[in-house]
N, C-alpha and C. Protein backbone atom coordinates (compact mmCIF):
# COMPACT_ATOMS: atom_id res chain seq x y z
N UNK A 1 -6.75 -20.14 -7.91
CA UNK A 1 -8.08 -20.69 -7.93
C UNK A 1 -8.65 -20.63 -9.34
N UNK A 2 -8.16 -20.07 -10.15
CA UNK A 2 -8.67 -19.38 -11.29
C UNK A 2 -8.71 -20.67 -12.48
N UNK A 3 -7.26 -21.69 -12.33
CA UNK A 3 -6.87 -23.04 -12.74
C UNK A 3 -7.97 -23.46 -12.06
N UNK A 4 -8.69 -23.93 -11.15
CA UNK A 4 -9.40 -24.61 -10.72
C UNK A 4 -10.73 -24.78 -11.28
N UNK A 5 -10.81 -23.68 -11.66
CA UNK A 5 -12.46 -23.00 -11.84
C UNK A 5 -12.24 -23.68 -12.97
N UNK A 6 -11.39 -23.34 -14.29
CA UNK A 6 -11.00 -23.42 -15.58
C UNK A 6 -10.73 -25.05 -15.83
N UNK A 7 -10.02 -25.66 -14.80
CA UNK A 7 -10.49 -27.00 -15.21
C UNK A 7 -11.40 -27.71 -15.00
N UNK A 8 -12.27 -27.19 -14.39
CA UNK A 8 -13.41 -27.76 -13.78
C UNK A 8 -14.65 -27.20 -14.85
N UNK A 9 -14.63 -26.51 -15.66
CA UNK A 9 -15.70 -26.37 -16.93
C UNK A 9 -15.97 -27.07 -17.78
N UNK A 10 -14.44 -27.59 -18.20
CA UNK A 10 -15.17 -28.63 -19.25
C UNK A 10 -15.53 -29.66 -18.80
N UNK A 11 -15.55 -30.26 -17.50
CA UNK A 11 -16.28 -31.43 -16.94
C UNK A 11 -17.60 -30.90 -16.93
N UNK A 12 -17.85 -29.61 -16.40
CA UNK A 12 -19.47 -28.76 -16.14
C UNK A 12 -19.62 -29.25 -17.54
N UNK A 13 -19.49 -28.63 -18.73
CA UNK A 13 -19.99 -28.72 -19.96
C UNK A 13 -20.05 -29.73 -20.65
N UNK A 14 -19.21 -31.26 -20.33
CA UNK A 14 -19.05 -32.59 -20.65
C UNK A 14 -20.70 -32.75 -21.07
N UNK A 15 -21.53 -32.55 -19.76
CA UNK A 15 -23.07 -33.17 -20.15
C UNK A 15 -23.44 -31.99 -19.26
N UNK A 16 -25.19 -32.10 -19.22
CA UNK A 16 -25.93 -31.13 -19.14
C UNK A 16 -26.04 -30.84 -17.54
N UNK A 17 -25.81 -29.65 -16.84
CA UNK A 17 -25.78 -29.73 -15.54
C UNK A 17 -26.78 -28.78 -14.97
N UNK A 18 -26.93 -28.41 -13.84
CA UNK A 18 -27.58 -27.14 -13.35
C UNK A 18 -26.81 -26.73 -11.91
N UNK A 19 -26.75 -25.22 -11.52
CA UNK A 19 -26.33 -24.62 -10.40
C UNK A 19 -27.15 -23.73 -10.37
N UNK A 20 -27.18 -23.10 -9.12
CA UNK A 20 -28.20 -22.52 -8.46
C UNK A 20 -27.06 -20.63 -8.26
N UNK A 21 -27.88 -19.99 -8.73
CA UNK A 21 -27.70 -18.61 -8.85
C UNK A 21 -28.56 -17.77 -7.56
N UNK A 22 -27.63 -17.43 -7.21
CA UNK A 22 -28.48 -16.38 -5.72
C UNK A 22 -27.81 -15.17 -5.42
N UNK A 23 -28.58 -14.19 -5.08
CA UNK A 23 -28.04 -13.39 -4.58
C UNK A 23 -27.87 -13.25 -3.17
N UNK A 24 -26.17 -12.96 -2.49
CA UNK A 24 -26.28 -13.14 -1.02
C UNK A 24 -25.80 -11.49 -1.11
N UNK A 25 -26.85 -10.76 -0.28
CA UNK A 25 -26.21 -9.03 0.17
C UNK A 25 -25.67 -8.20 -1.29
N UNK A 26 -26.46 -8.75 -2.22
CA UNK A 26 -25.67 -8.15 -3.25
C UNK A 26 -24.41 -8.91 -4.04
N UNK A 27 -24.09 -9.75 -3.57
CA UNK A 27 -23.11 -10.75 -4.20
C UNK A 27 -23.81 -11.40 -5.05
N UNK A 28 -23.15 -12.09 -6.20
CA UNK A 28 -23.64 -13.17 -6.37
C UNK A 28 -22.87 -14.49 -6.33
N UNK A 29 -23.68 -15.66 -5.93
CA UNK A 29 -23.04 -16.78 -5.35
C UNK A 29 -23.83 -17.96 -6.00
N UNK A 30 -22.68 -18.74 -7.02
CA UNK A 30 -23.52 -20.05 -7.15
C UNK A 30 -23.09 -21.24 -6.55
N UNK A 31 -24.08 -22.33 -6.66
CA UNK A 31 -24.17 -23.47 -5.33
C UNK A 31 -24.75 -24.21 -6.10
N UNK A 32 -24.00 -25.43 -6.16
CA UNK A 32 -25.15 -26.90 -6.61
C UNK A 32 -26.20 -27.13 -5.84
N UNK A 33 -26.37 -26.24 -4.11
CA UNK A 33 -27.27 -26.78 -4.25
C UNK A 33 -28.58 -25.84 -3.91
N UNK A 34 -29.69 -25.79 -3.41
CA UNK A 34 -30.79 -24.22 -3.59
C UNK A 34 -30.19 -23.78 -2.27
N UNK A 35 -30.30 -22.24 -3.52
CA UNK A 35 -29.26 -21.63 -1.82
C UNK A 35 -30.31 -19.92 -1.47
N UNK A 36 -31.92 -20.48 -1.55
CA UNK A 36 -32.67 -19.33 -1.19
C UNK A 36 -34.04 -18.51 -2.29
N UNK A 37 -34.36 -17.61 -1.68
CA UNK A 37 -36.02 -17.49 -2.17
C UNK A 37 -36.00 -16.59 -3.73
N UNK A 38 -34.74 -16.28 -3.46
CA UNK A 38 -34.34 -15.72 -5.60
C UNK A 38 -33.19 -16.16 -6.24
N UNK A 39 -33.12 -17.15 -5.23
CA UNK A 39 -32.48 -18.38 -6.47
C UNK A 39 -33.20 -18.71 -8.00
N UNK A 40 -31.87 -18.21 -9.02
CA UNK A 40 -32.06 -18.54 -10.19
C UNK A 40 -31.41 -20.37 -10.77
N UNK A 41 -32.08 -21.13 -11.62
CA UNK A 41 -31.53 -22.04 -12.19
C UNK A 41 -30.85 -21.63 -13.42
N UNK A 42 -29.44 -22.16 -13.03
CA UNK A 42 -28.71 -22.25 -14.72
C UNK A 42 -27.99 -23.24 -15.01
N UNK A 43 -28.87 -23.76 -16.23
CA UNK A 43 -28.69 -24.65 -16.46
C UNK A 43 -27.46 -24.74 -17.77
N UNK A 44 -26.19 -25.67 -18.01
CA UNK A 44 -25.38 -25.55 -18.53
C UNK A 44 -25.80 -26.68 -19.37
N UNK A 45 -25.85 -26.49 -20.86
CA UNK A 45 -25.83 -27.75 -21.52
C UNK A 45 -24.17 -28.29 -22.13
N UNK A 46 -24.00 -29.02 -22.66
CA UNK A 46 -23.18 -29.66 -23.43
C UNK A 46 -23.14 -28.86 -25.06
N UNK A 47 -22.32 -28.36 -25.73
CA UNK A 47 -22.42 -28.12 -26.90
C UNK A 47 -22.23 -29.45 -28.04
N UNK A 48 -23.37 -29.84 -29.11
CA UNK A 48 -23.54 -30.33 -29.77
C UNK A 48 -21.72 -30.43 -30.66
N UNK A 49 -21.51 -31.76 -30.96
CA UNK A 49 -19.96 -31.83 -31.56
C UNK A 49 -20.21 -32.81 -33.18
N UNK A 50 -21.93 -32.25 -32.96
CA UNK A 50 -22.27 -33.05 -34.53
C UNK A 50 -22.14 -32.13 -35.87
N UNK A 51 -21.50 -32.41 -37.09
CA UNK A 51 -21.68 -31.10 -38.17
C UNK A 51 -23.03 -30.74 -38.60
N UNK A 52 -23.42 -30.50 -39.50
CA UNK A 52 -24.27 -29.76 -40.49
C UNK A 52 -25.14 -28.80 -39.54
N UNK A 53 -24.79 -27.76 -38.60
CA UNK A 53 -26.16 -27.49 -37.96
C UNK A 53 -26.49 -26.39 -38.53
N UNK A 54 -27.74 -25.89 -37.86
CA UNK A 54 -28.58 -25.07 -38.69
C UNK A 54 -28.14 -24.27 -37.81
N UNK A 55 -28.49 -22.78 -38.57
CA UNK A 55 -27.94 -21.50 -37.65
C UNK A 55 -28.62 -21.26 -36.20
N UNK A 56 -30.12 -21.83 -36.50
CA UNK A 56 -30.80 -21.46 -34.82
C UNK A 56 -29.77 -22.59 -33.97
N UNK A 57 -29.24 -23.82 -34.46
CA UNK A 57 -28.46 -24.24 -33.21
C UNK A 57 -27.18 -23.89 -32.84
N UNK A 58 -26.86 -23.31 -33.97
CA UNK A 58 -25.61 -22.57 -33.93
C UNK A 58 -25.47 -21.25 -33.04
N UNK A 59 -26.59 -20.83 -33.18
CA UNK A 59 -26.81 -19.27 -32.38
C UNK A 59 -27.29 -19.66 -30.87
N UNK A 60 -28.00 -21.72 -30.95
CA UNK A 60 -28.43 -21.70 -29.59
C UNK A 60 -26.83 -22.11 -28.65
N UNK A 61 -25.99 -22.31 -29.40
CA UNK A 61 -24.69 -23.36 -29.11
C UNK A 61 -23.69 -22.04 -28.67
N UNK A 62 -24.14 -20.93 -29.25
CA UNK A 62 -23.35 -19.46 -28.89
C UNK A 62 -23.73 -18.80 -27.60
N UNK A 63 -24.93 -18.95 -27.44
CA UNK A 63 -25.52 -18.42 -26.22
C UNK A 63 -25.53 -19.40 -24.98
N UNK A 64 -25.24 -20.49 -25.47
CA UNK A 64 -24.89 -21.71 -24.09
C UNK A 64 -23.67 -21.08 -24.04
N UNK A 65 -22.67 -20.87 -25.31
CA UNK A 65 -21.32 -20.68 -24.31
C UNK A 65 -20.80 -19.35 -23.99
N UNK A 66 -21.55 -18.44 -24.17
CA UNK A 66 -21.44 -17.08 -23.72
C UNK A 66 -21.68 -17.30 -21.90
N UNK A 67 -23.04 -18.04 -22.13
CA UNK A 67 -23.46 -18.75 -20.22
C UNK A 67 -22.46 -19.09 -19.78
N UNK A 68 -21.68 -19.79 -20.09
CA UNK A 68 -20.73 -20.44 -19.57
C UNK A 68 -20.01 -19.41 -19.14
N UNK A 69 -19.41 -18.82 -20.45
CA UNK A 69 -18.37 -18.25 -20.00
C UNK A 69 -18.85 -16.80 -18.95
N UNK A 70 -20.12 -16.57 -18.74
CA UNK A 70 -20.64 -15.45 -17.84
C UNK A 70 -20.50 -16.08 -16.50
N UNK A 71 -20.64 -17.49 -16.72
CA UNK A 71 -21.02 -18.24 -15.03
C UNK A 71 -19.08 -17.99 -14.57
N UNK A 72 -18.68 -18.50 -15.65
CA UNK A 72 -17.12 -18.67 -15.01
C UNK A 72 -16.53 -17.54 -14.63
N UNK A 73 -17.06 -16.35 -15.30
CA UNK A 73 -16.52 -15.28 -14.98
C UNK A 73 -17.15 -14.69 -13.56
N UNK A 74 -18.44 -14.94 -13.39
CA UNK A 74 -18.89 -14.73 -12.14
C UNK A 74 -18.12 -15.66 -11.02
N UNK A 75 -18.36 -16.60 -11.20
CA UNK A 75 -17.40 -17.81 -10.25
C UNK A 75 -16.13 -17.24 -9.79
N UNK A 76 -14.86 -16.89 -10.72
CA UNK A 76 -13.72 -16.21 -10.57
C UNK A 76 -13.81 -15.11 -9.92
N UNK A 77 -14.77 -14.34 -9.90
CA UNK A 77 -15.00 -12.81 -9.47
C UNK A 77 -15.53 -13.15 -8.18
N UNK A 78 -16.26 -13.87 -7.45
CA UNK A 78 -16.40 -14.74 -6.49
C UNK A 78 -15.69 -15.27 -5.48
N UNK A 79 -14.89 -15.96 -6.12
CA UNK A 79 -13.91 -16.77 -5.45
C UNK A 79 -13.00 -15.84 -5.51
N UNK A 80 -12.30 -14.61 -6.25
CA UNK A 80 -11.35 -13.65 -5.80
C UNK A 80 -12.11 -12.98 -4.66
N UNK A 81 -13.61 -12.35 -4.58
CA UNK A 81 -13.46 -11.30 -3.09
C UNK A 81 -13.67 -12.27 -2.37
N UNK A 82 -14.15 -13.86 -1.85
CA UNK A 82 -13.80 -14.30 -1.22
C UNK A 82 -12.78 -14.58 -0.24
N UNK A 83 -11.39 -14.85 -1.88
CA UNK A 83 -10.14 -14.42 -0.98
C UNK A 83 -9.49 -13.52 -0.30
N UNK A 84 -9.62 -12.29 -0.82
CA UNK A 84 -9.90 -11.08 0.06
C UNK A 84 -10.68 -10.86 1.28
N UNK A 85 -11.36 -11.47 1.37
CA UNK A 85 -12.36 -11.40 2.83
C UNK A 85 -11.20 -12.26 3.47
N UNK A 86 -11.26 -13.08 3.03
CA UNK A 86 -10.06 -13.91 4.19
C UNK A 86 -9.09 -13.24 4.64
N UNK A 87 -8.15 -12.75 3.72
CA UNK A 87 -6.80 -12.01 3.95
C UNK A 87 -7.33 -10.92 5.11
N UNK A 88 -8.44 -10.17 4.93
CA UNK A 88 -9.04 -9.03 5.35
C UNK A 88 -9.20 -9.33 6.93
N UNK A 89 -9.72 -10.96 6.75
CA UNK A 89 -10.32 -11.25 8.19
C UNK A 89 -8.42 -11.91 9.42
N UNK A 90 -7.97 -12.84 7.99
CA UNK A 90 -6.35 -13.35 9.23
C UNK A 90 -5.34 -11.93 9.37
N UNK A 91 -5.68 -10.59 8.90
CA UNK A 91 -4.88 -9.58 9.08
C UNK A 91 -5.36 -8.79 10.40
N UNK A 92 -6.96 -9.30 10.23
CA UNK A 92 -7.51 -8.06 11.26
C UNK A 92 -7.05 -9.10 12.40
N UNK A 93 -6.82 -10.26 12.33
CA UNK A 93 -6.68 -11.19 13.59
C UNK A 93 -5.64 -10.98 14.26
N UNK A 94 -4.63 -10.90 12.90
CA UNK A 94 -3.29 -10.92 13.43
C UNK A 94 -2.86 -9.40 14.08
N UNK A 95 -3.43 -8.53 13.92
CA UNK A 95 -3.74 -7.05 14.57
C UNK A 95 -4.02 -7.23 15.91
N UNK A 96 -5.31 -7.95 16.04
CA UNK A 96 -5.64 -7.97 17.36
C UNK A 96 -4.96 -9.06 18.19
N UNK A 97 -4.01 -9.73 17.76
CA UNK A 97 -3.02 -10.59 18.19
C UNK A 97 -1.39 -9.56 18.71
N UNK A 98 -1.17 -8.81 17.58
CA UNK A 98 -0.07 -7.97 18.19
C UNK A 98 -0.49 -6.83 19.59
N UNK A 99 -1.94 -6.36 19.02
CA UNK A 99 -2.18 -5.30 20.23
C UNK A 99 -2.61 -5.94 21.99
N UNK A 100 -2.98 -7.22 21.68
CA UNK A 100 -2.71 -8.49 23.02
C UNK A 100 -1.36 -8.38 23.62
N UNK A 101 -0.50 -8.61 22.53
CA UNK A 101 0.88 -8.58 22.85
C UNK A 101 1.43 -7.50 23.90
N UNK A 102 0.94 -6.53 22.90
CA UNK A 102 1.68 -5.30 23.68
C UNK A 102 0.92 -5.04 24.80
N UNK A 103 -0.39 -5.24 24.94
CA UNK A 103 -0.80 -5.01 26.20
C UNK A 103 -0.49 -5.63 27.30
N UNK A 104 0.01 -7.37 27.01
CA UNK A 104 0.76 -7.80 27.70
C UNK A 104 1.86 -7.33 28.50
N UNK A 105 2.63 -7.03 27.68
CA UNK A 105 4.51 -6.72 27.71
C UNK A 105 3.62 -5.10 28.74
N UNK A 106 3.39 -4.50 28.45
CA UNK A 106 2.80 -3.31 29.29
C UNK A 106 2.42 -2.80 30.37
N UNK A 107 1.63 -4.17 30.77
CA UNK A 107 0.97 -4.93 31.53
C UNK A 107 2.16 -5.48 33.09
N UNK A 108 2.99 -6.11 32.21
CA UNK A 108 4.36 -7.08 33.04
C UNK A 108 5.11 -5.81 33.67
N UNK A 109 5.71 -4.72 32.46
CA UNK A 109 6.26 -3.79 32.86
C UNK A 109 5.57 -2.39 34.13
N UNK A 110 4.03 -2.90 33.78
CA UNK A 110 3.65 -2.02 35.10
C UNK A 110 3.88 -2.60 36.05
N UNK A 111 3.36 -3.49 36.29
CA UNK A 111 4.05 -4.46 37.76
C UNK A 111 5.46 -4.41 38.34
N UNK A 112 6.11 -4.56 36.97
CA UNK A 112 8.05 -4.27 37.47
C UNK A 112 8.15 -2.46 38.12
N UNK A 113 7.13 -1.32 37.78
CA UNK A 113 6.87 -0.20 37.96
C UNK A 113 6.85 -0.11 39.68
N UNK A 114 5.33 -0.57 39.66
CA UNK A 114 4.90 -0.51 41.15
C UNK A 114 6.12 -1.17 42.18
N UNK A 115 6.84 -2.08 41.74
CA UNK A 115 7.70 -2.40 42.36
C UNK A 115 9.12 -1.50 42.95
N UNK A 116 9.39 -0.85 41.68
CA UNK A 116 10.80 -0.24 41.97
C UNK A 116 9.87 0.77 42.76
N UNK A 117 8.75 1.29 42.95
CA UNK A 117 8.63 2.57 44.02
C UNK A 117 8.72 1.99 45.38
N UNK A 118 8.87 0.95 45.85
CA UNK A 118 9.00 0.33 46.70
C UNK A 118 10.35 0.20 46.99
N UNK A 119 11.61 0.72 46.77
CA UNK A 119 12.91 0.85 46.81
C UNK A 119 13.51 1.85 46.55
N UNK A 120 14.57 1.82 47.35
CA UNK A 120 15.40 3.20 47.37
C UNK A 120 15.86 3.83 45.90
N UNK A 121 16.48 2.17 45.06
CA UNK A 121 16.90 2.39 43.41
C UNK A 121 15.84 3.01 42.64
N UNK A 122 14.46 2.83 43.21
CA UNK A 122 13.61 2.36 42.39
C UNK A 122 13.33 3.63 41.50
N UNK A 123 13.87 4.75 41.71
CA UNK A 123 13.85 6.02 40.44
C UNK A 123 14.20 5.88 39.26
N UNK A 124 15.35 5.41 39.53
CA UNK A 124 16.20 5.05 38.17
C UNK A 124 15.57 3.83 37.34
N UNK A 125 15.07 2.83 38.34
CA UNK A 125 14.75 1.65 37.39
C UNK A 125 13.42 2.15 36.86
N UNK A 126 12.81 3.19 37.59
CA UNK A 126 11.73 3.29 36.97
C UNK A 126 11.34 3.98 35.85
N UNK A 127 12.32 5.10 35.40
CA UNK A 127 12.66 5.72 34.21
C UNK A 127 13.22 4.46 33.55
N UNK A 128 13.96 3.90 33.56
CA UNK A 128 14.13 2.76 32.68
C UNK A 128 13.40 1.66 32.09
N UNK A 129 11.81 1.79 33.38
CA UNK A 129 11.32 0.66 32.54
C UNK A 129 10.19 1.52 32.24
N UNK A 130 10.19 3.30 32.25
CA UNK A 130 9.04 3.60 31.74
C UNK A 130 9.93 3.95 30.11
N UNK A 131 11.00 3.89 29.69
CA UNK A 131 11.31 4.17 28.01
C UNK A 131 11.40 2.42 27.53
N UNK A 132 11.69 1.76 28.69
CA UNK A 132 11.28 0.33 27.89
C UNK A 132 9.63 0.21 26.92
N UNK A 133 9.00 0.82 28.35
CA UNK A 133 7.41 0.89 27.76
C UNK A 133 6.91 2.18 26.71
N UNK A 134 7.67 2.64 26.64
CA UNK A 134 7.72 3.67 25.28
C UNK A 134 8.36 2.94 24.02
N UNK A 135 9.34 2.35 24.34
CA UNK A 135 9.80 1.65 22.95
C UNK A 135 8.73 0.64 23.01
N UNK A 136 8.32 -0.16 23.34
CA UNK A 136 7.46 -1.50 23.15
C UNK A 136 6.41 -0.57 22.70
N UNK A 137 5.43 0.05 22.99
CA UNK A 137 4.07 1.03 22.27
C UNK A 137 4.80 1.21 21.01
N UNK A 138 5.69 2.05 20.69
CA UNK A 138 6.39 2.79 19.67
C UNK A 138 6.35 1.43 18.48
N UNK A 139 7.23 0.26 18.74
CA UNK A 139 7.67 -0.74 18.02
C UNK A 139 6.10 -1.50 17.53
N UNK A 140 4.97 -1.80 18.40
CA UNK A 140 3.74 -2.26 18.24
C UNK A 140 3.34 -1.30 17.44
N UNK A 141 3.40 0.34 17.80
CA UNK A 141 2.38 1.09 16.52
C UNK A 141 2.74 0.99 15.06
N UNK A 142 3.98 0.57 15.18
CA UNK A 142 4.04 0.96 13.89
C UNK A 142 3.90 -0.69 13.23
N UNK A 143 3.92 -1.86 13.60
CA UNK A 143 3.35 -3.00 13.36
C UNK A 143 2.26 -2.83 12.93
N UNK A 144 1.04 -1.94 13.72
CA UNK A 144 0.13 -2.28 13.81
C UNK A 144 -0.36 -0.94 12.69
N UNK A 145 -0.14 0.12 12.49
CA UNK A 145 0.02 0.72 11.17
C UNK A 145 0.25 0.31 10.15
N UNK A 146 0.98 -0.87 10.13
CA UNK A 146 1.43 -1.26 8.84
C UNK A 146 -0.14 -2.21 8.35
N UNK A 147 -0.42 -3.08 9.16
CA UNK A 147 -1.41 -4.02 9.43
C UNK A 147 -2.61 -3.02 9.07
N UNK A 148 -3.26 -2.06 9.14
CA UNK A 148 -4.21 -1.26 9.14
C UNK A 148 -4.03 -0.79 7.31
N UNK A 149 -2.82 -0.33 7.19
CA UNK A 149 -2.66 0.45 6.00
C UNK A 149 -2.69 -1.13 4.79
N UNK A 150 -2.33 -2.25 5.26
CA UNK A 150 -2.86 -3.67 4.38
C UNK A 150 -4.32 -3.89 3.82
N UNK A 151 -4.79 -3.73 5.40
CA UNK A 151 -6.12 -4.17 5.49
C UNK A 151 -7.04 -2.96 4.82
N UNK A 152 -6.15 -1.93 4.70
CA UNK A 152 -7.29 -0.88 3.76
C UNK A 152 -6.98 -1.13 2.81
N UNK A 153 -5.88 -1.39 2.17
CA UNK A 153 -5.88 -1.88 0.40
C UNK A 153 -6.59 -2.97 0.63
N UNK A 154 -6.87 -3.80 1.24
CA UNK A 154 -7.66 -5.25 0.79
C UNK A 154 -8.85 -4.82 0.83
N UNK A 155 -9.61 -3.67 1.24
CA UNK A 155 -10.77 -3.62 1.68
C UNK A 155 -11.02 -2.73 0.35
N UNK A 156 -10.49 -1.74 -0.38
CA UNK A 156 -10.47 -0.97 -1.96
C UNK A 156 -10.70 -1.99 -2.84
N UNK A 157 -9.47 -3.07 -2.44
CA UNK A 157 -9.78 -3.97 -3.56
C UNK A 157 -11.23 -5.05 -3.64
N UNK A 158 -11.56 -5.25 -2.43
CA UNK A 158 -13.04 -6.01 -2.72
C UNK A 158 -13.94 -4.85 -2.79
N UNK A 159 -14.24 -3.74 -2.88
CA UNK A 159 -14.92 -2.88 -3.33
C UNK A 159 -14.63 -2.87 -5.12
N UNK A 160 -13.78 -3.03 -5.63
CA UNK A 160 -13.56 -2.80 -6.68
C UNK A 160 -14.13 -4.15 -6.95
N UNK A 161 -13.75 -5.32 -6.64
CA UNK A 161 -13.98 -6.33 -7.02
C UNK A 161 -15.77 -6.85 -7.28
N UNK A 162 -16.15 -5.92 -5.74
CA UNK A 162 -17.05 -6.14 -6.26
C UNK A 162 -18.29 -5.34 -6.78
N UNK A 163 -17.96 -4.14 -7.79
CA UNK A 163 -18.13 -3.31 -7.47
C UNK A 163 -17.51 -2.46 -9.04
N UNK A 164 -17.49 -3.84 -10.04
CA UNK A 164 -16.52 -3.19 -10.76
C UNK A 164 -16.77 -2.09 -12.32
């Protein structure tokens, strides 16, 4: 995303633009368009590409592109914990997608349970399908450990990110 942002500046800076600066929860988030009641305007000009200038436009032509480069750096810093929220959010999904699973498979195997007590075999099958249902828990926890121990590095890293 970082290419994106980066080619997309010097079109921002081509001619004179404005985006809208807000704070959401402590973030900050800019938006072309008003995005709330402490929304700041920043306005991006074009840097002058004429010679002889005088130092006040020189010093004003330094501080436009310091803006710039503060907006882009905010933008990038942005759009990274963004992506992190995502990862954060299709991991926690996919968590609660495996622990479905297994409650499923758990689920099937109690039923095959209640059944074998209903038969003479049904001792044996039933120790068999109660270490089936020990391996299936066993094989899900540790899926689902792994998935937890992800989702806490992603969650350090948008603290850091944002936070830095």
């Amino acid at each position: 995303m970082s290419f994106t942002v980066s080619w997309v500046l010097p079109f921002m800076l081509a001619s004179s633009t404005s985006v809208y600066k807000c704070n959401d929860n402590g973030t900050v988030v800019y938006s072309q368009f008003p995005c709330g009641k402490d929304q700041q305007v920043v306005t991006i000009k074009a840097p002058p590409f004429l010679g002889g200038q005088t130092a006040q436009q020189q010093t004003a032509q330094q501080t436009q592109q310091q803006t710039a480069q503060q907006v882009l750096a905010d933008i990038e810093s942005y759009v990274a914990v963004e992506q992190v929220k995502r990862e954060i959010a299709r991991l926690e999904g996919k968590r609660e997608a495996k622990l479905k699973q297994r409650d499923a498979q758990l689920l099937a195997l109690q039923q095959k349970k209640l059944k074998a007590n209903n038969n003479l075999a049904g001792a044996q099958w039933e120790t068999s399908i109660s270490e089936e249902m020990s391996a299936i828990s066993q094989a899900y926890a540790t899926e689902v450990e792994s998935l937890d121990a992800a989702i806490r590095s992603l969650q350090q890293r948008q603290l850091q990110l944002e936070h830095p």
